[in-house]
Protein backbone atom coordinates (compact mmCIF):
# COMPACT_ATOMS: atom_id res chain seq x y z
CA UNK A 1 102.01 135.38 86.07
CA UNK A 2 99.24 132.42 85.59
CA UNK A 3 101.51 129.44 84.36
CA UNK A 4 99.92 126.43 82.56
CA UNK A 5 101.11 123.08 81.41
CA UNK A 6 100.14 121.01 78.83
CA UNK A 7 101.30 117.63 77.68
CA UNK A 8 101.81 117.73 74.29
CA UNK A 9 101.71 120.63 71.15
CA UNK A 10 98.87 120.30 69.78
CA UNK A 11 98.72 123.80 67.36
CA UNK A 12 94.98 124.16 67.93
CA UNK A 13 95.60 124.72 71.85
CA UNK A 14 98.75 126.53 71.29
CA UNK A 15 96.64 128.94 68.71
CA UNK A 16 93.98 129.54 71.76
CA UNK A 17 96.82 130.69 74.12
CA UNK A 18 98.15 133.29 71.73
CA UNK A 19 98.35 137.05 73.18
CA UNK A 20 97.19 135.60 76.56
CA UNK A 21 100.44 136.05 78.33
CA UNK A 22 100.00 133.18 80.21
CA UNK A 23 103.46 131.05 80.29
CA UNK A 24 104.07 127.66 78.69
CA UNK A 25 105.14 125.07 79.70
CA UNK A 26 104.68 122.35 76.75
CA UNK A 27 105.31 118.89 76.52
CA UNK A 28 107.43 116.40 74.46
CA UNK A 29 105.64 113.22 74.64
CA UNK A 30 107.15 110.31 75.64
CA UNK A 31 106.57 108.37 72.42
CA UNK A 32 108.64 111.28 70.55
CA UNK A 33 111.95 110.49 72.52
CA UNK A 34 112.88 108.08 70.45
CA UNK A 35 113.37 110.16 67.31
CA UNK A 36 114.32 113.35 69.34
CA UNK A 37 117.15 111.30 71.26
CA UNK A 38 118.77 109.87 68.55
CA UNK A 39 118.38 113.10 65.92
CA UNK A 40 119.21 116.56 66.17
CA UNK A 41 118.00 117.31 62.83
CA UNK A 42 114.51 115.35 63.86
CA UNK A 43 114.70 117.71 67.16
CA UNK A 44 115.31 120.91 64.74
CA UNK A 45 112.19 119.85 62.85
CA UNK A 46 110.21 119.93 65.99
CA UNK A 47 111.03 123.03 67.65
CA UNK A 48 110.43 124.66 63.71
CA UNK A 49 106.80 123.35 63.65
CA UNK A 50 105.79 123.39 67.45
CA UNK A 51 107.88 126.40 68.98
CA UNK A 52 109.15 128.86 65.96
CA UNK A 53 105.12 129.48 65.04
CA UNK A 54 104.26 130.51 68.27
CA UNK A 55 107.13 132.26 69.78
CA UNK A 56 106.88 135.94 69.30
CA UNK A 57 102.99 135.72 70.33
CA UNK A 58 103.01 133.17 73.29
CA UNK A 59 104.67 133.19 76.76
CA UNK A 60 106.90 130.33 76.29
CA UNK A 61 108.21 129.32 79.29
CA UNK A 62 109.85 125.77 79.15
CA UNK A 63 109.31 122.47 77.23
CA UNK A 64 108.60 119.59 79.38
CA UNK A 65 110.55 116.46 77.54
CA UNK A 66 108.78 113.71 78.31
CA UNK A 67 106.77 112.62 81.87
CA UNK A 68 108.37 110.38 84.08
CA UNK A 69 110.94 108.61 81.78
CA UNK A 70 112.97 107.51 84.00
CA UNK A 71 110.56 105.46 86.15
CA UNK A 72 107.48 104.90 83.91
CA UNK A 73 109.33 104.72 79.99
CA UNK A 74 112.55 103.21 80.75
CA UNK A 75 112.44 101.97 77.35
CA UNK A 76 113.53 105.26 76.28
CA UNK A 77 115.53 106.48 79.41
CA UNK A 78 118.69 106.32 78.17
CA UNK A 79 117.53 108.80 75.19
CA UNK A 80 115.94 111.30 77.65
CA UNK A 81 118.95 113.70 78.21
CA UNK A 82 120.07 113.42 74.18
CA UNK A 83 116.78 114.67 73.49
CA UNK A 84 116.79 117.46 76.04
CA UNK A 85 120.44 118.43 74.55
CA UNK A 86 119.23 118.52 70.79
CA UNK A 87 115.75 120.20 71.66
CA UNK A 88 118.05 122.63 73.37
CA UNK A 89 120.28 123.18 71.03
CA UNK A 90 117.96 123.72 68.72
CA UNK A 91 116.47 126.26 70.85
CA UNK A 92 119.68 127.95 70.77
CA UNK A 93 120.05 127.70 67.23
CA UNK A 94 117.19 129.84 66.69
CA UNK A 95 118.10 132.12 69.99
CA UNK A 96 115.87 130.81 72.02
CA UNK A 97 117.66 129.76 74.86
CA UNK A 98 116.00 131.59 77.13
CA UNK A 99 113.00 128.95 77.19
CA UNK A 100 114.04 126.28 79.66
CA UNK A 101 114.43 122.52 78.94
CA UNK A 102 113.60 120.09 81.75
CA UNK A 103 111.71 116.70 82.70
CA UNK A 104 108.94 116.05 84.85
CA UNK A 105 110.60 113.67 86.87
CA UNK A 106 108.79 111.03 89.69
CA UNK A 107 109.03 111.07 93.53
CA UNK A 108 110.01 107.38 92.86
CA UNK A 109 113.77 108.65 91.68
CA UNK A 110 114.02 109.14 95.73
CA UNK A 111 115.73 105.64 97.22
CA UNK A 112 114.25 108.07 100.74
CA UNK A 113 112.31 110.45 101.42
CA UNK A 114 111.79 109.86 105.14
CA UNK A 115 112.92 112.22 106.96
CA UNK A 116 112.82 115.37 103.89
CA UNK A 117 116.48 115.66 105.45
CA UNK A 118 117.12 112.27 104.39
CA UNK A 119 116.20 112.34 100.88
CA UNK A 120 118.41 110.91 98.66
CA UNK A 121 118.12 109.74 94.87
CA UNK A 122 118.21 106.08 94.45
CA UNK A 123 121.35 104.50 92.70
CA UNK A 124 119.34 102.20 90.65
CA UNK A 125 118.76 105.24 88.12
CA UNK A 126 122.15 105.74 86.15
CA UNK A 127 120.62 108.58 84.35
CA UNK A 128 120.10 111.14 87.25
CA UNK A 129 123.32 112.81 87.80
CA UNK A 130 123.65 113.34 83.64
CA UNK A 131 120.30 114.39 84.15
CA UNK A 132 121.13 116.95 86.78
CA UNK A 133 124.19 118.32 85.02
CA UNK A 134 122.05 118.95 82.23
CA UNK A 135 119.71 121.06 84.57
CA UNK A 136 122.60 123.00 86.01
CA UNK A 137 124.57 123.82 82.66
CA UNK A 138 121.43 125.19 81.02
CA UNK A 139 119.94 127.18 84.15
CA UNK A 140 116.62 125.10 83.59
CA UNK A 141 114.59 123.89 86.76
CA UNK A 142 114.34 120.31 88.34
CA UNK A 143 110.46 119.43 87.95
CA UNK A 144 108.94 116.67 89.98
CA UNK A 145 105.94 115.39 90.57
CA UNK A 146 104.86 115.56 94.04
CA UNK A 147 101.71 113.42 95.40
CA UNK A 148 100.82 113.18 99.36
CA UNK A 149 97.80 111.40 97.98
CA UNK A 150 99.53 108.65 96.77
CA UNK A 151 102.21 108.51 100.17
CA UNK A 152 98.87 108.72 102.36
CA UNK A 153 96.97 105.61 100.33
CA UNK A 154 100.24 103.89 100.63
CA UNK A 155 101.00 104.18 104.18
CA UNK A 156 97.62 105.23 106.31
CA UNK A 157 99.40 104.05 109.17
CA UNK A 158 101.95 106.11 109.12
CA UNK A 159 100.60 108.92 107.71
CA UNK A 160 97.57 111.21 108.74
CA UNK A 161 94.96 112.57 106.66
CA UNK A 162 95.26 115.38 108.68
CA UNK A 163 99.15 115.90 107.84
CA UNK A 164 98.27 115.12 103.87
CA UNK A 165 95.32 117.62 103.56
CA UNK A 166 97.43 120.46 105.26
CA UNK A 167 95.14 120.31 108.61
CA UNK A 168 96.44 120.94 112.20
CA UNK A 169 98.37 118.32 113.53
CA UNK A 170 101.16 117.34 115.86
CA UNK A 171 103.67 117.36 113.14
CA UNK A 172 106.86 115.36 112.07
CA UNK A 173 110.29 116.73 114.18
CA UNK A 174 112.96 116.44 111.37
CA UNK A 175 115.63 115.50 113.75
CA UNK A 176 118.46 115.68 110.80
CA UNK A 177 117.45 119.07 110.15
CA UNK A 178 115.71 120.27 113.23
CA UNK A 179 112.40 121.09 111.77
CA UNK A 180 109.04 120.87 112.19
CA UNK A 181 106.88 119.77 109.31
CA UNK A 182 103.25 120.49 109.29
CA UNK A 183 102.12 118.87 106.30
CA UNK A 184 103.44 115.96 103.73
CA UNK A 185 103.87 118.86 100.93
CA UNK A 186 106.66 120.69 102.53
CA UNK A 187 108.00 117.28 103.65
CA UNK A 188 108.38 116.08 99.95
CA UNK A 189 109.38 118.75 98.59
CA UNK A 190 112.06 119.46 100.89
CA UNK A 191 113.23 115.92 100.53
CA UNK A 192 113.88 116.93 96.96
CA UNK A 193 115.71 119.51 98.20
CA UNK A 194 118.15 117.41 100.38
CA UNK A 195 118.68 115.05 97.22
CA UNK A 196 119.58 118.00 95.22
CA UNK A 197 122.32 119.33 97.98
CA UNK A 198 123.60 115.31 98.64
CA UNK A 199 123.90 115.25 94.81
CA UNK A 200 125.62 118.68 94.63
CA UNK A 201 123.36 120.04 92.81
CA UNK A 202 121.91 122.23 95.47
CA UNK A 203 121.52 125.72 92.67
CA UNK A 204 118.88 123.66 91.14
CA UNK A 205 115.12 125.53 91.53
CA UNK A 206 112.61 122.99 91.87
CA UNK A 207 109.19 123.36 89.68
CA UNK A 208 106.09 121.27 91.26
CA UNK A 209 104.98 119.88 87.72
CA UNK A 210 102.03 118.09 89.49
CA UNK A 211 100.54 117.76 92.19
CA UNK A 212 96.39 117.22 93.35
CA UNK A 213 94.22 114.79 94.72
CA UNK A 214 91.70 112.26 93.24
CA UNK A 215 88.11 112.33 93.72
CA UNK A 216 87.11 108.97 93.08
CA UNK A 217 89.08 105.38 93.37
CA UNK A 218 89.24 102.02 93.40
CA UNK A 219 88.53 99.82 96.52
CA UNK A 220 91.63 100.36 98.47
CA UNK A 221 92.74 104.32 97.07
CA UNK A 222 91.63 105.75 100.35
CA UNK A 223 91.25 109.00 100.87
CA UNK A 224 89.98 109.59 97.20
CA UNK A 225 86.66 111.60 97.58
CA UNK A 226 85.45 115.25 96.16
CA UNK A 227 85.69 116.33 99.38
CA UNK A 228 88.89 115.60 100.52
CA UNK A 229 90.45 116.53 97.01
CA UNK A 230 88.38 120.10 97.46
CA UNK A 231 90.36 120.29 100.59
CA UNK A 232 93.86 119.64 99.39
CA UNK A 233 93.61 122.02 96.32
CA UNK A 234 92.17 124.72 98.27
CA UNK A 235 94.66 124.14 101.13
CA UNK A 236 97.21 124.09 98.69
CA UNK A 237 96.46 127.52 97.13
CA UNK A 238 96.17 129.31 100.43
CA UNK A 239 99.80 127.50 101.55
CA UNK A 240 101.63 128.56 98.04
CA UNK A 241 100.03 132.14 98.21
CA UNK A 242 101.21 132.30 101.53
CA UNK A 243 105.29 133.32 100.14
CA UNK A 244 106.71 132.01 102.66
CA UNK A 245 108.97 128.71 101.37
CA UNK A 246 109.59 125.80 103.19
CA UNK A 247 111.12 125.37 106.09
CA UNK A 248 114.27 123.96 104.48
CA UNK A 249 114.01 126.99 101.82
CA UNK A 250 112.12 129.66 103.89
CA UNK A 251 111.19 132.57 101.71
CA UNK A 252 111.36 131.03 98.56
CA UNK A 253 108.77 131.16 95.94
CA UNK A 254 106.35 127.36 95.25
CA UNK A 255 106.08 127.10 91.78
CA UNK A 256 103.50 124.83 91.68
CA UNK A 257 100.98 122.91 88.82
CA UNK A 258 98.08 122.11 89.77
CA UNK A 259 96.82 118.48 88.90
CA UNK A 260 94.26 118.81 86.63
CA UNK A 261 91.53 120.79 84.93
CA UNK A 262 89.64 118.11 83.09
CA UNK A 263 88.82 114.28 84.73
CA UNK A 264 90.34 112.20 81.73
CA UNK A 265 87.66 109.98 81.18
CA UNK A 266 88.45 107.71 78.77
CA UNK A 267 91.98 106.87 81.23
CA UNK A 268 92.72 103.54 81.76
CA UNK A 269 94.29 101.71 84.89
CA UNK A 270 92.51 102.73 88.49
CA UNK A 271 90.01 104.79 88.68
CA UNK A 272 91.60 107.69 90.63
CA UNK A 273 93.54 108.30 87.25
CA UNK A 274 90.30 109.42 85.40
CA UNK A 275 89.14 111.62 88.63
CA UNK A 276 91.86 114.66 89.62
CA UNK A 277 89.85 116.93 87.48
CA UNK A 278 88.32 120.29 88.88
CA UNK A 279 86.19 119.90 85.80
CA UNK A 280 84.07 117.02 84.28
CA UNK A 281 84.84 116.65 80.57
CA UNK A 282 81.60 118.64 79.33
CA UNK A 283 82.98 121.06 81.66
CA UNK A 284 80.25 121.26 84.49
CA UNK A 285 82.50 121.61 87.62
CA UNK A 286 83.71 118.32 90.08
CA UNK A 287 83.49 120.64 92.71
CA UNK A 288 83.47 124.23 93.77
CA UNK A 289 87.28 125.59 95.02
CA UNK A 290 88.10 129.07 96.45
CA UNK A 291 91.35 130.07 94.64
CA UNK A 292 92.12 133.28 96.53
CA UNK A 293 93.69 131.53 99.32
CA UNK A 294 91.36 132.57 101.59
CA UNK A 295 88.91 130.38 103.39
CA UNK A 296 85.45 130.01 104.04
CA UNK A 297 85.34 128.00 107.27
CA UNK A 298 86.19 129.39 111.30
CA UNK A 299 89.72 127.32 111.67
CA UNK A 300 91.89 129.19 108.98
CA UNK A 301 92.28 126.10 106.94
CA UNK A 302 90.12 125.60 103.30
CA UNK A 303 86.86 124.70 103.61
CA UNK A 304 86.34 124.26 107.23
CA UNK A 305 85.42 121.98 109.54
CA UNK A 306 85.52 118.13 108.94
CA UNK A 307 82.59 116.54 109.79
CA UNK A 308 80.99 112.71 108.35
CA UNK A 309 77.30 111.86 108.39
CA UNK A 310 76.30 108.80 110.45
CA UNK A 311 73.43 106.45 111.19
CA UNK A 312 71.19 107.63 114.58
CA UNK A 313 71.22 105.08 117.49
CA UNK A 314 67.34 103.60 117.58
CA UNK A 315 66.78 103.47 114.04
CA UNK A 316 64.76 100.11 112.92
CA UNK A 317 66.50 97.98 110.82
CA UNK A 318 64.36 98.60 108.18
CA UNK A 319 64.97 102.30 108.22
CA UNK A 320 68.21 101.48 107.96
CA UNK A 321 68.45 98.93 104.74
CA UNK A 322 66.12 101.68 103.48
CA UNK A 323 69.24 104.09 103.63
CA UNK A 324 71.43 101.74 102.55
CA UNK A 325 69.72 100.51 99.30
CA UNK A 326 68.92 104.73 98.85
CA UNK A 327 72.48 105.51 98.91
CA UNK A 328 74.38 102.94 97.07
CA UNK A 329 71.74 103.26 94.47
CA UNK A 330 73.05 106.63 93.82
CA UNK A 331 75.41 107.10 90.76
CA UNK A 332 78.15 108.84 92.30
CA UNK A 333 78.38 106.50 95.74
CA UNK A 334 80.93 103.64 95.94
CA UNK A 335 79.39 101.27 98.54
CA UNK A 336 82.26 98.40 97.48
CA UNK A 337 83.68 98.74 101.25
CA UNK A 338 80.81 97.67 102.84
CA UNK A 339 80.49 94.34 100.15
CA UNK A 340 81.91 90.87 101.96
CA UNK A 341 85.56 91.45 101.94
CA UNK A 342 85.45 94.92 101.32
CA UNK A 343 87.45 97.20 104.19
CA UNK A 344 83.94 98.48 106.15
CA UNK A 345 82.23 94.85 105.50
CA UNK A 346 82.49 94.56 109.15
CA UNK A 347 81.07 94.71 111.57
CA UNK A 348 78.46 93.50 109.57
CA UNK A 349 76.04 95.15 111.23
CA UNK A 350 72.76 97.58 109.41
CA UNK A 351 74.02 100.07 111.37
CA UNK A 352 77.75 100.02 110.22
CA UNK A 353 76.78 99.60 106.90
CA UNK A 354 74.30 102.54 106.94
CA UNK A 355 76.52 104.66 108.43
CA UNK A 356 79.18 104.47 105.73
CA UNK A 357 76.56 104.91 102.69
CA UNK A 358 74.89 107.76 104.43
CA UNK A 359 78.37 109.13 104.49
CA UNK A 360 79.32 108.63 101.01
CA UNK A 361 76.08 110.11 100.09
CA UNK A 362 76.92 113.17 102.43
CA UNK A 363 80.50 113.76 101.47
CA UNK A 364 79.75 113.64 97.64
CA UNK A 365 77.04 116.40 97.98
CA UNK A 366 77.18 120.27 97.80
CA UNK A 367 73.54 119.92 99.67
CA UNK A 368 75.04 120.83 103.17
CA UNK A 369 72.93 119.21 105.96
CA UNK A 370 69.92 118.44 103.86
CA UNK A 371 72.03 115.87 102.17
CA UNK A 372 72.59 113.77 106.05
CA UNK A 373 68.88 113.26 106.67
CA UNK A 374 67.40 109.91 105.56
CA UNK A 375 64.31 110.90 106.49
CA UNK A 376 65.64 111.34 110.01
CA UNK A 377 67.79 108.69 110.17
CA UNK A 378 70.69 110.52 109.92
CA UNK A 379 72.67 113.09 112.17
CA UNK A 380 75.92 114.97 111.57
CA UNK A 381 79.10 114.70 113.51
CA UNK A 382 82.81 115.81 114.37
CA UNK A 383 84.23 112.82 115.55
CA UNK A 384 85.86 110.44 113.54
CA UNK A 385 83.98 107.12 113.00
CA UNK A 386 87.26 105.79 110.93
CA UNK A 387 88.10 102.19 112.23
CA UNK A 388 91.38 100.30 111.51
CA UNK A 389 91.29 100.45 107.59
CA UNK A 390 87.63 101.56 107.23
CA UNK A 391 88.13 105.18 106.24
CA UNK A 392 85.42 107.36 106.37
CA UNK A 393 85.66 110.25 103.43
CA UNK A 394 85.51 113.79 105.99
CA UNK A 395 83.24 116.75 104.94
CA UNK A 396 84.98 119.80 104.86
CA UNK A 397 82.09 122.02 103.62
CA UNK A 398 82.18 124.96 105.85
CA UNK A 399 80.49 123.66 109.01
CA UNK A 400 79.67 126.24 112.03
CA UNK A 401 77.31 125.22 114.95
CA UNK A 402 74.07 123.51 113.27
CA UNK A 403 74.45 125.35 110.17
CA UNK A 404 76.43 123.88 106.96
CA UNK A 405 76.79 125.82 103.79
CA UNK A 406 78.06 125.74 100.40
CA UNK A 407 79.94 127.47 97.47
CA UNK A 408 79.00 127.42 94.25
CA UNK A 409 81.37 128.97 91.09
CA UNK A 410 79.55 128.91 87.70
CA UNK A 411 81.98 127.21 84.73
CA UNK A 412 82.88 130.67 83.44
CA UNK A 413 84.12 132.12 87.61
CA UNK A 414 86.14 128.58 88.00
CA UNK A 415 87.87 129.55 84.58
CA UNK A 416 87.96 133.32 85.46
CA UNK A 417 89.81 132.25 88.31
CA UNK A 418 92.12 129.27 86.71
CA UNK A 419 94.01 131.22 84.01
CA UNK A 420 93.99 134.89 86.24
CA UNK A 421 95.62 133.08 89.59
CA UNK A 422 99.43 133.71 90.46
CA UNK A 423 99.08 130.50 90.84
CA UNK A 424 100.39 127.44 87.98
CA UNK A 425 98.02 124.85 86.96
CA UNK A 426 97.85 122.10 84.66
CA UNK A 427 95.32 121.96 81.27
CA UNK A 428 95.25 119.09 79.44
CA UNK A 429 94.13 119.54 75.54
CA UNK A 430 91.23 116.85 74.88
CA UNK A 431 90.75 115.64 71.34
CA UNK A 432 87.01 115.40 70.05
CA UNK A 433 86.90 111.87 70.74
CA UNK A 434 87.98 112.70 74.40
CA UNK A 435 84.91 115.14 74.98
């Protein structure tokens, strides 16, 4: 059953979802807790004008109360479980029970997460274990929101973008548990896990209530390019689809929510925040993404091959600032890493600097290898040219030999696909002023 979340309840998006049979999961913004918290009868009034309407024609499934209260509005933390006790109750007072009432909670409630068997919640939340009891006494899930994005960007030296974009790679031995972890998903979700059992709280299910990958950021959000968030989500489809757990809960379903349908554009903070969208906000696609969980490359994984687009040896200098002033000229190329202090400045060489534009250029193109030309000046390859912390954005565009193709889903396939997936993802309801 297609699952989709949604952040608030606004009626007009609620209307559009009626006889769909898609499930629910709808939020209780953060600014309500307040009044919820500290009201029954103020919860009462909200489940009558957002839920009773609704209910007999829309797959309800839960009600997410608030987003990351404990870590992001701890303003209103101490109100978080009251509310989830009188929008539950008030649930129950209309038999309604059956729709679950959780939190979407942050990664950052973990004091570790390093080894998954290690994962612990940190003491300096006082609210988690009435939290948690909450959970357990009303059979309702433990949501989190789960980003290797932001563990990669945090600690490339550590981490591999290999591990975070579910590529082949050596792995991470979990010597407290004696597994072998493949890719930073798994890892953080089974650290969950472990804070769960250390917490006793083990029965819990956990919900992923986001997760995705940015395709733009700031100076220093590496890793954030269409590319490599094409990779992740398509990676991340095939491993859900796959049934088979992780390795701390082997066999057990992913119920997972996919990070987001629309770029918010009008977003404020960095600039990854207004770029996890599969779709631009007029609704012309960010990027094509296969959501059968098959893939279109040789090596099994996504979207195939990586490969990066570099400068050829030889090439006049000229040529070269030719390249350079082409491709940061472009609209959709960042070129800030090869600007004096920037993290590709040096060596400041034409070369160097060419070589990361052409690549921008390349990696934020569906024109295969017609996009890596420059008039010549340009060749395709498999290595690496990543230095210290200059990060070169990898291709992932199925790549075979000398040839390089693409895939292309019209608006109306992507959505096809979106809302008839077994597969949970996350639609966020843009007001007029938004589009």
């Amino acid at each position: 059953m297609s699952q989709v979340r949604i952040y608030d309840s606004d009626p007009t998006v609620l209307a559009a979802f009626q006889g769909s049979n898609i499930q629910l999961v709808i939020g209780l913004l953060n600014s309500e807790l307040d009044d919820i918290g500290a009201s029954y009868a103020s919860a009462s009034a909200w489940v009558a004008s957002k839920i009773l309407p609704y209910v007999n024609s829309t797959n309800i499934f839960a009600i997410g109360v608030g987003n990351e209260v404990l870590t992001g509005f701890t303003n209103a933390s101490s109100l978080l479980v009251p509310a989830m006790n009188n929008i539950y109750n008030a649930l129950t007072a209309n038999n309604l029970q059956s729709i679950k009432v959780s939190s979407p909670c942050s990664m950052e409630l973990l004091a570790q997460s390093y080894l998954p068997s290690s994962g612990k919640f940190s003491s300096n939340y006082s609210d988690i274990p009435v939290l948690l009891e909450f959970l357990t006494r009303t059979s309702s899930p433990y949501m989190v929101n789960v980003y290797p994005w932001k563990a990669y960007t945090a600690q490339r030296d550590a981490i591999s973008l290999d591990y975070a974009l579910f590529y082949p790679n050596a792995g991470v031995f979990d010597s407290g548990a004696s597994y072998t972890y493949t890719n930073l998903f798994d890892a953080q979700v089974d650290a969950v896990h472990a804070a769960l059992t250390k917490a006793n709280h083990s029965d819990l299910v956990v919900v992923v209530s986001e997760t995705g990958w940015p395709t733009a950021g700031d100076t220093g959000e590496a890793g954030a390019s269409i590319q490599n968030a094409q990779t992740y989500n398509a990676n991340l489809v095939k491993r859900v689809m796959s049934n088979t757990g992780t390795p701390a809960r082997p066999g057990a379903m992913l119920n997972v929510f996919l990070y987001e349908l629309y770029n918010e554009n009008l977003n404020v903070g960095p600039a990854s925040q207004r770029n996890f969208g599969l779709f631009n906000p007029d609704s012309t696609p960010v990027y094509a993404i296969n959501f059968g969980g098959s893939n279109s490359g040789g090596n099994g994984y996504g979207y195939g091959r990586r490969s990066w687009c570099i400068a050829k040896q030889g090439i006049s200098e000229t040529a070269l600032q030719i390249s350079i002033d082409f491709a940061c000229g472009m609209g959709n190329v960042n070129c800030t890493a090869i600007q004096p202090n920037g993290t590709c400045f040096l060596p400041d060489t034409r070369y160097s600097h060419a070589s990361y534009a052409m690549n921008q250029v390349y990696v934020n193109s569906f024109n295969g290898t017609s996009a890596c030309n420059f008039q010549g000046a340009a060749r395709i390859t498999t290595t690496d040219p990543s230095y210290g912390s200059c990060v070169y954005p990898a291709s992932t565009i199925s790549y075979s030999g000398s040839h390089m193709s693409t895939r292309r889903f019209s608006s109306a396939q992507q959505l096809y696909q979106l809302f008839f997936l077994l597969f949970a993802i996350i639609c966020w309801a843009y007001t007029g002023a938004e589009l």
